[in-house]
Protein backbone atom coordinates (compact mmCIF):
# COMPACT_ATOMS: atom_id res chain seq x y z
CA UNK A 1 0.62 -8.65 -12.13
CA UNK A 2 -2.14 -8.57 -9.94
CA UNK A 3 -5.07 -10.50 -9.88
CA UNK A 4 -8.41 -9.05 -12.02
CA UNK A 5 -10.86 -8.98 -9.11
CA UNK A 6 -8.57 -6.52 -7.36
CA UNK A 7 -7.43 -4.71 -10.32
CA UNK A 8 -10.97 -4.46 -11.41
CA UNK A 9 -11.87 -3.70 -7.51
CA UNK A 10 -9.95 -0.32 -7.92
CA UNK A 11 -10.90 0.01 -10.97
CA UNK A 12 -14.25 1.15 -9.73
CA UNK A 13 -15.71 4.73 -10.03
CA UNK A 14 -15.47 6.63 -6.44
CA UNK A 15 -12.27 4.45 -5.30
CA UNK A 16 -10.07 6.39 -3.73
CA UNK A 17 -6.64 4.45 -2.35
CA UNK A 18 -4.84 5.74 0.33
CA UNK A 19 -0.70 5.76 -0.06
CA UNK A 20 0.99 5.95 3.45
CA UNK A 21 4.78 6.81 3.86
CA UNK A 22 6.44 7.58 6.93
CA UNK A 23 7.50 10.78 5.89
CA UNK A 24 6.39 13.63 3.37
CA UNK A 25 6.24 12.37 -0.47
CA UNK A 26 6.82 15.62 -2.29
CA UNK A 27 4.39 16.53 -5.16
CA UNK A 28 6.88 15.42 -8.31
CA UNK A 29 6.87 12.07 -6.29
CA UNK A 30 3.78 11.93 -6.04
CA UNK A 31 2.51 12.12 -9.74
CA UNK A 32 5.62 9.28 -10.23
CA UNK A 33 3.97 7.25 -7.89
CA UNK A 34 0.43 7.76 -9.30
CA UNK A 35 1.72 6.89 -12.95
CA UNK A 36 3.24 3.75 -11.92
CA UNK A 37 0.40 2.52 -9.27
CA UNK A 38 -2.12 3.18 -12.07
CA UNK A 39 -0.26 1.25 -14.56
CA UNK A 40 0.08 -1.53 -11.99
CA UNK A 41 -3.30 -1.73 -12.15
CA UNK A 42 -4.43 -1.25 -15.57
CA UNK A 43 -6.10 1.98 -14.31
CA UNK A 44 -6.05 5.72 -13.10
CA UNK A 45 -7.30 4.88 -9.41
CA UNK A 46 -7.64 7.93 -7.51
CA UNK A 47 -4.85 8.26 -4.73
CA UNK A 48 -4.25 10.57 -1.61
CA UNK A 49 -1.10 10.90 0.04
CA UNK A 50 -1.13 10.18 3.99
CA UNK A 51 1.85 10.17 6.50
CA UNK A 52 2.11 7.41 9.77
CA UNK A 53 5.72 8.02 11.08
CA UNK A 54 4.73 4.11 12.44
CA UNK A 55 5.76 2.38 9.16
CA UNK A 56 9.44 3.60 9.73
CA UNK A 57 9.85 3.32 6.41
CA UNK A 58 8.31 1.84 3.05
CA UNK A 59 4.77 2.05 2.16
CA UNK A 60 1.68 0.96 2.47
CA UNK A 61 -1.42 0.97 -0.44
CA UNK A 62 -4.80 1.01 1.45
CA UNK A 63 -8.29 0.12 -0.43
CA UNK A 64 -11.54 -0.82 0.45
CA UNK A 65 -10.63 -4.45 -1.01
CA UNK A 66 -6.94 -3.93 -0.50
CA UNK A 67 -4.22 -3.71 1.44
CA UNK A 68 -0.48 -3.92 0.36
CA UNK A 69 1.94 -3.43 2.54
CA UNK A 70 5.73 -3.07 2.00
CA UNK A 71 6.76 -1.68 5.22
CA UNK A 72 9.00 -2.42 8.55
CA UNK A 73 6.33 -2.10 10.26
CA UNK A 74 4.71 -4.88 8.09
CA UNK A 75 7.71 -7.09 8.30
CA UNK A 76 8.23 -6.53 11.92
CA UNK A 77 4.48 -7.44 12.53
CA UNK A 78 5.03 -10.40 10.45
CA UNK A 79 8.86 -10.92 12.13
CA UNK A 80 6.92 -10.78 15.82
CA UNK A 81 4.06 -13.49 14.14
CA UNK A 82 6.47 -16.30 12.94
CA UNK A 83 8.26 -16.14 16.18
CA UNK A 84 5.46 -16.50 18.38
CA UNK A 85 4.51 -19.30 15.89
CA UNK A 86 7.65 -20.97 16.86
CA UNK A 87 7.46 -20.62 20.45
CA UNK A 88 3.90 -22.25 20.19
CA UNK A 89 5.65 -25.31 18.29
């Protein structure tokens, strides 16, 4: 469950979240998606539907308070992060 400041954050009127895919999510996906974002949050945020080939695959949730990424490209940022980390050790 997430946290009430952010769930209340998108709760807010005029919110609009942005869901990135790497490809096309087809309408019927779409709805699906908004049904179960919405009841992540407790809410019916409004959400538009954005392609960026650059996530390779996943997706990403985008907010003005928010930012959720489950994506390669997310993992390989964080992947290319620990291992300069390491080297700096």
């Amino acid at each position: 469950m997430l946290p009430a400041p952010v769930r209340n954050a998108v709760a807010t009127n005029g919110v609009i979240l942005e869901a990135i895919s790497a490809t096309t999510i087809e309408p019927g996906d779409q709805e699906r998606y908004r049904i179960l974002i919405g009841e992540a949050f407790g809410t019916h945020p409004q959400i538009s539907f954005k392609v960026d080939p650059a996530l390779i695959a996943g997706l990403e949730l985008h907010g003005p308070h928010l930012l959720i990424a489950n994506s390669w490209r997310a993992d390989l940022t964080k992947i290319r992060a620990d291992l300069t980390n390491d080297e700096r050790s």
